[in-house]
C-alpha atoms as a PDB file:
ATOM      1  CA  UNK A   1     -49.128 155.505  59.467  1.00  0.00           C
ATOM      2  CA  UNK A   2     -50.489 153.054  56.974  1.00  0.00           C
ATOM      3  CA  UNK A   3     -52.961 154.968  54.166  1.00  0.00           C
ATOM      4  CA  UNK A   4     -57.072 153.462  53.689  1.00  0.00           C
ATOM      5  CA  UNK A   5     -56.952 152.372  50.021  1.00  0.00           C
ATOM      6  CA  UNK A   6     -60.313 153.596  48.095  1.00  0.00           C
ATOM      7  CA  UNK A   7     -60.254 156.526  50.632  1.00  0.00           C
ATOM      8  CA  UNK A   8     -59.835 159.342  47.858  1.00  0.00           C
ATOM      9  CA  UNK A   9     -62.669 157.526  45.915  1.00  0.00           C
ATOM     10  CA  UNK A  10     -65.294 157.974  48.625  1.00  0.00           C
ATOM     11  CA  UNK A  11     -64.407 161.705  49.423  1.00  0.00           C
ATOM     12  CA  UNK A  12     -64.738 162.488  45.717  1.00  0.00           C
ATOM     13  CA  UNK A  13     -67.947 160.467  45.038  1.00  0.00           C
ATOM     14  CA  UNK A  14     -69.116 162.796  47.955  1.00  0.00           C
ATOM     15  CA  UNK A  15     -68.189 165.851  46.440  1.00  0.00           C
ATOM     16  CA  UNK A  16     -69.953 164.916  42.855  1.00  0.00           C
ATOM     17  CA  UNK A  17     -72.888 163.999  44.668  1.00  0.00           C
ATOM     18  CA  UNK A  18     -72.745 167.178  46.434  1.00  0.00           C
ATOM     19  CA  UNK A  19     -72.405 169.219  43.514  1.00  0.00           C
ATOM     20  CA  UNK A  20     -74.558 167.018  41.398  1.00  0.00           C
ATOM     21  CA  UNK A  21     -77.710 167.830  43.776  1.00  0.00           C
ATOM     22  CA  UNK A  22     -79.751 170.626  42.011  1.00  0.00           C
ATOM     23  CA  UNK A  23     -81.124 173.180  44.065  1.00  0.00           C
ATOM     24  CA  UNK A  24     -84.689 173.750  42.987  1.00  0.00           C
ATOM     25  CA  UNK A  25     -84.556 177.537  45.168  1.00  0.00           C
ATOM     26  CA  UNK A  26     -81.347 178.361  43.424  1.00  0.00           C
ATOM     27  CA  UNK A  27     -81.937 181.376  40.619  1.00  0.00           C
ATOM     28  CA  UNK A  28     -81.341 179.758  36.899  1.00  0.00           C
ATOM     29  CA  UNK A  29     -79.833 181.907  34.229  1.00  0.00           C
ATOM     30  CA  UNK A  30     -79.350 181.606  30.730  1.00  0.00           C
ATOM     31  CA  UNK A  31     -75.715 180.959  29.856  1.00  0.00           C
ATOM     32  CA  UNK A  32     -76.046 183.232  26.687  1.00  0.00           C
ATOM     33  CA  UNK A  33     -77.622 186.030  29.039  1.00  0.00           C
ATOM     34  CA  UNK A  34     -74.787 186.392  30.931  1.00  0.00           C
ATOM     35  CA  UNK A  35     -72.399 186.611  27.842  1.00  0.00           C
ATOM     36  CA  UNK A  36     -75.065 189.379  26.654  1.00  0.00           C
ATOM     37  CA  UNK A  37     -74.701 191.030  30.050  1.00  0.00           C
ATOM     38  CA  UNK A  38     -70.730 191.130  29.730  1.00  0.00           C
ATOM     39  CA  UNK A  39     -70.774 192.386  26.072  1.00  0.00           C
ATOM     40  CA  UNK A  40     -73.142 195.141  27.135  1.00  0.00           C
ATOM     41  CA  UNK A  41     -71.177 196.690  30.381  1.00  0.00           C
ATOM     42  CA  UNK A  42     -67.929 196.189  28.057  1.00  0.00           C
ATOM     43  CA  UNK A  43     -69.695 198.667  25.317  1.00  0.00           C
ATOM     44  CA  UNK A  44     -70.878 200.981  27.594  1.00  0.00           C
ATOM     45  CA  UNK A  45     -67.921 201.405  29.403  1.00  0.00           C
ATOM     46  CA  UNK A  46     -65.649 202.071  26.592  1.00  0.00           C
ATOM     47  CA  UNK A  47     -68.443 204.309  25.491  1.00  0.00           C
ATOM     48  CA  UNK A  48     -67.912 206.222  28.221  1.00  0.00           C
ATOM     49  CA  UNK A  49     -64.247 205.651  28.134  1.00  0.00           C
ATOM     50  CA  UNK A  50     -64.258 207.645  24.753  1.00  0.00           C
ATOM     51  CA  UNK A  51     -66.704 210.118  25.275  1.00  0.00           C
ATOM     52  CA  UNK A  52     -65.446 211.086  28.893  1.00  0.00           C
ATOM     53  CA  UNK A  53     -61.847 211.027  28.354  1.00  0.00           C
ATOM     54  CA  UNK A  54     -60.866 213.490  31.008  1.00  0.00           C
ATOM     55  CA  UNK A  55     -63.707 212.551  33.988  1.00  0.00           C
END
């Protein structure tokens, strides 16, 4: 079976235009939000780590 030449490079371009495409629905977020999110459940929970030992 003889393999298309360029045949990877039109899949791909598909799938960057796919994912290039910007949903204007989709919910936007703050990168440095979700950092602040993480740092916060990782406090709390060793918070309660330490304070609960035994629960």
């Amino acid at each position: 079976m003889a393999k298309k030449k360029g045949e990877g490079f039109q899949s791909a371009a598909g799938l960057i235009r796919y994912f290039d495409a910007e949903d204007e629905k989709a919910i936007k977020v703050n990168p440095w939000l979700v950092v602040a999110m993480i740092i916060a459940a990782v406090v709390i929970i060793e918070y309660l780590a330490i304070s609960f030992p035994n629960a």
